[in-house]
PDB file of N, CA and C in Angstrom:
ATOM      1  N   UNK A   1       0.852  34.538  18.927  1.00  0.00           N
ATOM      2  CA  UNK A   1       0.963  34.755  17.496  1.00  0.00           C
ATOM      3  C   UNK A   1      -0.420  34.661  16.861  1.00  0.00           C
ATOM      4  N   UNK A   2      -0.527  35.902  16.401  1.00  0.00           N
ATOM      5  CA  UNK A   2      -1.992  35.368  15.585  1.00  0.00           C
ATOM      6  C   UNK A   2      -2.371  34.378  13.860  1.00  0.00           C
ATOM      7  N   UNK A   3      -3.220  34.066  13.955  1.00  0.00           N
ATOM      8  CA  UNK A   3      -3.491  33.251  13.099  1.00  0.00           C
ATOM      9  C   UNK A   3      -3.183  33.590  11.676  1.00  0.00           C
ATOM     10  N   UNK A   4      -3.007  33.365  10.359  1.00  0.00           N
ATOM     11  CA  UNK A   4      -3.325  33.417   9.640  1.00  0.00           C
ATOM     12  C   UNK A   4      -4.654  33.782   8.772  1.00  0.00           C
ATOM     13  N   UNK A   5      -5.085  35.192   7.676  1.00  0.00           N
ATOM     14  CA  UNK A   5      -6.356  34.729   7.206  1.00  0.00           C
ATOM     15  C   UNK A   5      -6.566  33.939   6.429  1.00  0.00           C
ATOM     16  N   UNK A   6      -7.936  33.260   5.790  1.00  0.00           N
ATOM     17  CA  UNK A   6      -7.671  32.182   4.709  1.00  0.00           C
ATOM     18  C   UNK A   6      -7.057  32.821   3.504  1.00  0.00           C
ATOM     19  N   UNK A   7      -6.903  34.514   3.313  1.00  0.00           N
ATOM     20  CA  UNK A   7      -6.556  34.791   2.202  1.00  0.00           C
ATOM     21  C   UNK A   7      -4.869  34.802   2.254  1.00  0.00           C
ATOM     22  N   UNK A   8      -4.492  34.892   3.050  1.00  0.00           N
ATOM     23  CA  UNK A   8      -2.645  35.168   3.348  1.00  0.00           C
ATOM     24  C   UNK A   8      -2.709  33.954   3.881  1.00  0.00           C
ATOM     25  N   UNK A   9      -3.334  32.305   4.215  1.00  0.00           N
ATOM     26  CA  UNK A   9      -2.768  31.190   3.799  1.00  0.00           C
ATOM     27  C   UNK A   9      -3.047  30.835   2.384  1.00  0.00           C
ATOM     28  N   UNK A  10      -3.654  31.259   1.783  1.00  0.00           N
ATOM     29  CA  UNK A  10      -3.603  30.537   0.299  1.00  0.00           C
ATOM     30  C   UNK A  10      -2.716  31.343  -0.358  1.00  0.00           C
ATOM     31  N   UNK A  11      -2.429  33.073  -0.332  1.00  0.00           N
ATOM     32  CA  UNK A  11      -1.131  33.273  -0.689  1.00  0.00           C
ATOM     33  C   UNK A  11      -0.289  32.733  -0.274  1.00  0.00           C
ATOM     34  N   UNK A  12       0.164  32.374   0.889  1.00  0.00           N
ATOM     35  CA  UNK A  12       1.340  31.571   1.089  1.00  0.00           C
ATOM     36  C   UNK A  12       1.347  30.350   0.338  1.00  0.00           C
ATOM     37  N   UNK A  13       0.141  29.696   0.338  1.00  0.00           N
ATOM     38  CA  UNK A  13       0.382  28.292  -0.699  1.00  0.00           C
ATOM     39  C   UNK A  13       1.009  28.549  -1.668  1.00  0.00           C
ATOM     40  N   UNK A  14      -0.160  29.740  -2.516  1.00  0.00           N
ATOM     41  CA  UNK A  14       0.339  29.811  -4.093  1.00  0.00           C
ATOM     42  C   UNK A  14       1.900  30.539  -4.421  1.00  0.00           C
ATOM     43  N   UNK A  15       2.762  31.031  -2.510  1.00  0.00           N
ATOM     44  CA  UNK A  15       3.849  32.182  -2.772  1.00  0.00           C
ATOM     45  C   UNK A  15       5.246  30.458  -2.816  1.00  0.00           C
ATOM     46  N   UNK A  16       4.725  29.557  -1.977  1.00  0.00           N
ATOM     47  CA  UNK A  16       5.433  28.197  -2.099  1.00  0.00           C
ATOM     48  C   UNK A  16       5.328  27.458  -3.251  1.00  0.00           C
ATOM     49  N   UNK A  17       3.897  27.647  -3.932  1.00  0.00           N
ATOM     50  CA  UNK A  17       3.853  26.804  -5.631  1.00  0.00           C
ATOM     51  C   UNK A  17       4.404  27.454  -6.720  1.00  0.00           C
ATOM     52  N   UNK A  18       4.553  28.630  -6.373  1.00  0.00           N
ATOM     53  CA  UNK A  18       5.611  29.372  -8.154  1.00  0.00           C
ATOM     54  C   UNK A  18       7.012  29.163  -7.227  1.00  0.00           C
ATOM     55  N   UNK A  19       7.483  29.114  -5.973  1.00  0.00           N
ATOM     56  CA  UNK A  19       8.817  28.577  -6.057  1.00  0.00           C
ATOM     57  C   UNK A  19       9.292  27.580  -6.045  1.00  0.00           C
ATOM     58  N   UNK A  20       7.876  26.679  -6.168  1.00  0.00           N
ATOM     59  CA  UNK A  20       8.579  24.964  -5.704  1.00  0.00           C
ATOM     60  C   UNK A  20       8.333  24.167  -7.227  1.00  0.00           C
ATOM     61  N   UNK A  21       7.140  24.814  -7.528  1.00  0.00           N
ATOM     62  CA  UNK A  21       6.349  24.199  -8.702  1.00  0.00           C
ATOM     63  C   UNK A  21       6.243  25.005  -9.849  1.00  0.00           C
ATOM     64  N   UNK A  22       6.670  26.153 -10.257  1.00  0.00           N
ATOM     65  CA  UNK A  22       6.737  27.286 -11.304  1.00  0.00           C
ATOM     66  C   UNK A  22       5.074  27.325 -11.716  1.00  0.00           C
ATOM     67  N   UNK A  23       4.376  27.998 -10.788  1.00  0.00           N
ATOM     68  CA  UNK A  23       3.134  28.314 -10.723  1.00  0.00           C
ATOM     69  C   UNK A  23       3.067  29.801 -10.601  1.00  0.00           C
ATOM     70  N   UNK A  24       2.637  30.133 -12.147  1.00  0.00           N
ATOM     71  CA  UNK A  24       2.605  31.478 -12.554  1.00  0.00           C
ATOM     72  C   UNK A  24       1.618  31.850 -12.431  1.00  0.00           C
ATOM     73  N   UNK A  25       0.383  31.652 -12.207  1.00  0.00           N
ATOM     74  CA  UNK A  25      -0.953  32.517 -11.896  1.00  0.00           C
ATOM     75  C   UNK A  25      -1.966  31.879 -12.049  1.00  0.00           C
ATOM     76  N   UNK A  26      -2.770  32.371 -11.343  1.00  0.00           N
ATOM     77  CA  UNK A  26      -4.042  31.892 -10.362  1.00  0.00           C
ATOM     78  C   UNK A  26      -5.223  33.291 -10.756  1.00  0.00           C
ATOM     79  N   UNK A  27      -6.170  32.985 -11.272  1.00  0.00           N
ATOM     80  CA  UNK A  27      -7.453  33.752 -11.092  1.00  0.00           C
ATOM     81  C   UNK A  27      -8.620  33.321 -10.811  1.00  0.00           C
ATOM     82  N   UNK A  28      -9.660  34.174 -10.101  1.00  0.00           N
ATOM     83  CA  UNK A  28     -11.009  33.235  -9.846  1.00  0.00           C
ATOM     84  C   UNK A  28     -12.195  34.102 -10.407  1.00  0.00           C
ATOM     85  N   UNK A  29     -13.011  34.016 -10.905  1.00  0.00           N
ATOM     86  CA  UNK A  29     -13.887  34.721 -11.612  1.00  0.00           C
ATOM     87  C   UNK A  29     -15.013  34.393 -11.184  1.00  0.00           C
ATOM     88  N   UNK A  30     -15.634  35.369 -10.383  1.00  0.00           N
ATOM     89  CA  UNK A  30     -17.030  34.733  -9.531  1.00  0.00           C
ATOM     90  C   UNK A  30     -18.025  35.646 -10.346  1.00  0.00           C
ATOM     91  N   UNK A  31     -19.089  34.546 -11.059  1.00  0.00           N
ATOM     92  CA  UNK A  31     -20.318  34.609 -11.615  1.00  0.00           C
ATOM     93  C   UNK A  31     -21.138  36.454 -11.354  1.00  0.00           C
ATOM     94  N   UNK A  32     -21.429  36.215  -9.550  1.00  0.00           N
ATOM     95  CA  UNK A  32     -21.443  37.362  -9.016  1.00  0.00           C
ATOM     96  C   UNK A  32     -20.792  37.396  -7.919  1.00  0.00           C
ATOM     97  N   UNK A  33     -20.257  38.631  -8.038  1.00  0.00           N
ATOM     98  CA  UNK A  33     -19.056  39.025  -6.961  1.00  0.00           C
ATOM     99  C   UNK A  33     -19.679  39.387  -5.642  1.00  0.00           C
ATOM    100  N   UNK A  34     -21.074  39.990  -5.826  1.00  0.00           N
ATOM    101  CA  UNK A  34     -22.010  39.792  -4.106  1.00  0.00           C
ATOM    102  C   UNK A  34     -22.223  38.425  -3.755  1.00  0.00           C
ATOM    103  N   UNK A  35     -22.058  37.154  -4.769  1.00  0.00           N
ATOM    104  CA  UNK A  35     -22.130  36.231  -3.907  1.00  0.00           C
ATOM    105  C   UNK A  35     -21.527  35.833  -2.468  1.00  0.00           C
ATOM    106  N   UNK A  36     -19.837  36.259  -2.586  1.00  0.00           N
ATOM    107  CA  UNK A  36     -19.061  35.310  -1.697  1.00  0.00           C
ATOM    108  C   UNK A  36     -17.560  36.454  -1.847  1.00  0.00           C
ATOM    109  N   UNK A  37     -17.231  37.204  -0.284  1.00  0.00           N
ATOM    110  CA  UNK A  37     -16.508  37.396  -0.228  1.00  0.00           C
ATOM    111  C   UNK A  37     -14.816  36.983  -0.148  1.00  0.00           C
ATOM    112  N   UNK A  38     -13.832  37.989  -0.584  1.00  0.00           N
ATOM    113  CA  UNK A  38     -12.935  37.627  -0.873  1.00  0.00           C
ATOM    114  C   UNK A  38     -12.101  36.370   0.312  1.00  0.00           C
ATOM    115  N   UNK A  39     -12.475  36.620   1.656  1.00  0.00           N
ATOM    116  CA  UNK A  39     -12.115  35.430   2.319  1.00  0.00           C
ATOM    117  C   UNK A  39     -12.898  34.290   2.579  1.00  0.00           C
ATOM    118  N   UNK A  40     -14.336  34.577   2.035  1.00  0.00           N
ATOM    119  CA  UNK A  40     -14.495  33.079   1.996  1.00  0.00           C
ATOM    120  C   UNK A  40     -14.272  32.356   0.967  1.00  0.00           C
ATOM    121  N   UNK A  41     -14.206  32.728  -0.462  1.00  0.00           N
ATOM    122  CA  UNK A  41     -13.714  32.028  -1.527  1.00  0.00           C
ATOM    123  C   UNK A  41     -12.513  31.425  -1.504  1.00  0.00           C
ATOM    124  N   UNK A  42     -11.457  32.203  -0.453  1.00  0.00           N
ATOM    125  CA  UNK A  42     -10.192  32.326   0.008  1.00  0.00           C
ATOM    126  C   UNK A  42      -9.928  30.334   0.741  1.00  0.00           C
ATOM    127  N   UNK A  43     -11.262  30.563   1.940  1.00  0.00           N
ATOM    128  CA  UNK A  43     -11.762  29.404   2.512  1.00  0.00           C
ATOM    129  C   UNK A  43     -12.102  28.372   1.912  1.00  0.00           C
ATOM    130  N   UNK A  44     -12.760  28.606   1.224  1.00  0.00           N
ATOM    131  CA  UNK A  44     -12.956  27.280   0.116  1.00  0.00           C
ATOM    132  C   UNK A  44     -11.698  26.620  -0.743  1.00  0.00           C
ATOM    133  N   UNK A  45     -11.440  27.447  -1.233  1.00  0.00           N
ATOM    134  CA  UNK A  45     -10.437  27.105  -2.372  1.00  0.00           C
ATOM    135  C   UNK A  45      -9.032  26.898  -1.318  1.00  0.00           C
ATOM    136  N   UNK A  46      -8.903  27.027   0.258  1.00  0.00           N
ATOM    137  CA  UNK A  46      -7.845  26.535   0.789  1.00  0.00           C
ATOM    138  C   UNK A  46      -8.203  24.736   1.182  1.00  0.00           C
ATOM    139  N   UNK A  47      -9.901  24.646   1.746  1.00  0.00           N
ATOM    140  CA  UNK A  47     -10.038  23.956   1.994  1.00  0.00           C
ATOM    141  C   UNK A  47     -10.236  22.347   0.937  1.00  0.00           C
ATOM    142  N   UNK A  48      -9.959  23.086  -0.521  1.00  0.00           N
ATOM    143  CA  UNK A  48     -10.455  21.852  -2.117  1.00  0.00           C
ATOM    144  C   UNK A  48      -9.148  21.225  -1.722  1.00  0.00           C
ATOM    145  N   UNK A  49      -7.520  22.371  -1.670  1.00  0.00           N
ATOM    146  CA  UNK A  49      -6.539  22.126  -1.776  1.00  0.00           C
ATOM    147  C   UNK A  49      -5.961  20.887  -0.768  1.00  0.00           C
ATOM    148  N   UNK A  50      -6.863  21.107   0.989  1.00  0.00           N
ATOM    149  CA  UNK A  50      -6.120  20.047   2.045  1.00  0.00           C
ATOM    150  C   UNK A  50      -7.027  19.108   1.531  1.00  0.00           C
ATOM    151  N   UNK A  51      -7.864  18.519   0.917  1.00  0.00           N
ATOM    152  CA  UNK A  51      -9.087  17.127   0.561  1.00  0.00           C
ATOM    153  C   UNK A  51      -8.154  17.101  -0.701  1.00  0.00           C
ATOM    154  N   UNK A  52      -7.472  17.506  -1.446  1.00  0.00           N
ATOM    155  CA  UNK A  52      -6.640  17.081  -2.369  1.00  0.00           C
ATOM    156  C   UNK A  52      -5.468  16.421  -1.864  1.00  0.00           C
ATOM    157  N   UNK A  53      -4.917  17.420  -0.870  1.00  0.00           N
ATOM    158  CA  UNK A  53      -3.811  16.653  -0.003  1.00  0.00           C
ATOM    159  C   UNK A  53      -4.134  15.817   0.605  1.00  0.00           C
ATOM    160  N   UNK A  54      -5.381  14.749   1.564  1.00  0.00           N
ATOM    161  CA  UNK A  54      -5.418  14.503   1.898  1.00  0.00           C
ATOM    162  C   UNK A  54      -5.849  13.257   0.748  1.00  0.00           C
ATOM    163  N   UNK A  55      -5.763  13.130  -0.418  1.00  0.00           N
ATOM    164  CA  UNK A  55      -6.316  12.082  -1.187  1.00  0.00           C
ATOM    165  C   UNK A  55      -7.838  12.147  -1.436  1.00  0.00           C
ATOM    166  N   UNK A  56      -8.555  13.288  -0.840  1.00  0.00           N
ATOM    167  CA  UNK A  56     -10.303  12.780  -1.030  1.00  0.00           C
ATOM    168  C   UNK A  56     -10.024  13.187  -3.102  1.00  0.00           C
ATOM    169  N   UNK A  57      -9.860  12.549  -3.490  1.00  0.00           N
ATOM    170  CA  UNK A  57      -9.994  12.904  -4.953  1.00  0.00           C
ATOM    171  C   UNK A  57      -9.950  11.964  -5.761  1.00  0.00           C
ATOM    172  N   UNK A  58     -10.831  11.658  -6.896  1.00  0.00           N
ATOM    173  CA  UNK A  58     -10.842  10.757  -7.992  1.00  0.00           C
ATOM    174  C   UNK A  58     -10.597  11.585  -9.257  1.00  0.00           C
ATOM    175  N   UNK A  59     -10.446  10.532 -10.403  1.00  0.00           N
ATOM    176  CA  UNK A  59     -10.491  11.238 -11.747  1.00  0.00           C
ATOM    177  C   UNK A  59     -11.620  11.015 -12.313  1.00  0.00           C
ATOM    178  N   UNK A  60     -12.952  11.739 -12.762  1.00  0.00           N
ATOM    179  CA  UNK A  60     -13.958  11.283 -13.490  1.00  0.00           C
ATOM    180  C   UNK A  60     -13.568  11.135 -14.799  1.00  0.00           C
ATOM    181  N   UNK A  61     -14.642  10.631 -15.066  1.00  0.00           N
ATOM    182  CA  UNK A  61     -14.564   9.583 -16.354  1.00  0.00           C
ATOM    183  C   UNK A  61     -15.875   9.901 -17.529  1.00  0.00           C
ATOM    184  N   UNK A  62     -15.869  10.750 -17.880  1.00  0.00           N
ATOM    185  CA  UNK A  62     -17.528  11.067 -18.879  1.00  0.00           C
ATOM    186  C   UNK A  62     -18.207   9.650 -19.898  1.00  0.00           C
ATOM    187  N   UNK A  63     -16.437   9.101 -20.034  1.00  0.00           N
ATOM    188  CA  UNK A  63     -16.902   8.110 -21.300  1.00  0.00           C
ATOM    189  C   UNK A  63     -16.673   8.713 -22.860  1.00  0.00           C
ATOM    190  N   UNK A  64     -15.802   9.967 -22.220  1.00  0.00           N
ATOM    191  CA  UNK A  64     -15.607  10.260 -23.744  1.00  0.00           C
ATOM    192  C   UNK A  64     -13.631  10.273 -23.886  1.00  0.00           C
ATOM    193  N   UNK A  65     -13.200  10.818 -25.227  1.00  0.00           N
ATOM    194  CA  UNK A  65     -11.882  10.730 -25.183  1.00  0.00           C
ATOM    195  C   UNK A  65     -11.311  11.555 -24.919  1.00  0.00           C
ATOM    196  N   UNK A  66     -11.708  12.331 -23.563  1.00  0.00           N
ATOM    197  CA  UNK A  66     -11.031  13.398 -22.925  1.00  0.00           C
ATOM    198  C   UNK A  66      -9.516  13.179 -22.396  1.00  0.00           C
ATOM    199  N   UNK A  67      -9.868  12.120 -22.161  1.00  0.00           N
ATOM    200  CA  UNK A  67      -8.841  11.330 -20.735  1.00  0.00           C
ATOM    201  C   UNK A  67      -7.507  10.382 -21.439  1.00  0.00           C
TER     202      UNK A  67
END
């Protein structure tokens, strides 16, 4: 069976978060679009999601009354 790309696993994430979680849309707007192709942005933004799952995450704090 072959693998998954990072772009058809993060669709699958986001095709499980509008049915689990009513997650209506997702866009990414890259500064410049020759920076970073569509599967590695794909890569990144799968890999923010498992360091979220996995707990690497805090809430910052500026010190103002954002929070």
């Amino acid at each position: 069976m072959a693998s998954l790309s990072a772009r058809e696993e993060l669709a699958a994430r986001y095709e499980c978060m509008a049915a689990n979680d009513g997650l209506v849309d997702v866009k990414f707007f890259l500064g410049n679009a020759g920076e970073a192709t569509s599967e590695q942005v794909a890569r990144e933004v799968n890999a923010l999601y498992c360091a979220l799952e996995r707990g690497e995450c805090e809430p910052l704090d500026f010190g103002d009354r954002s929070i």
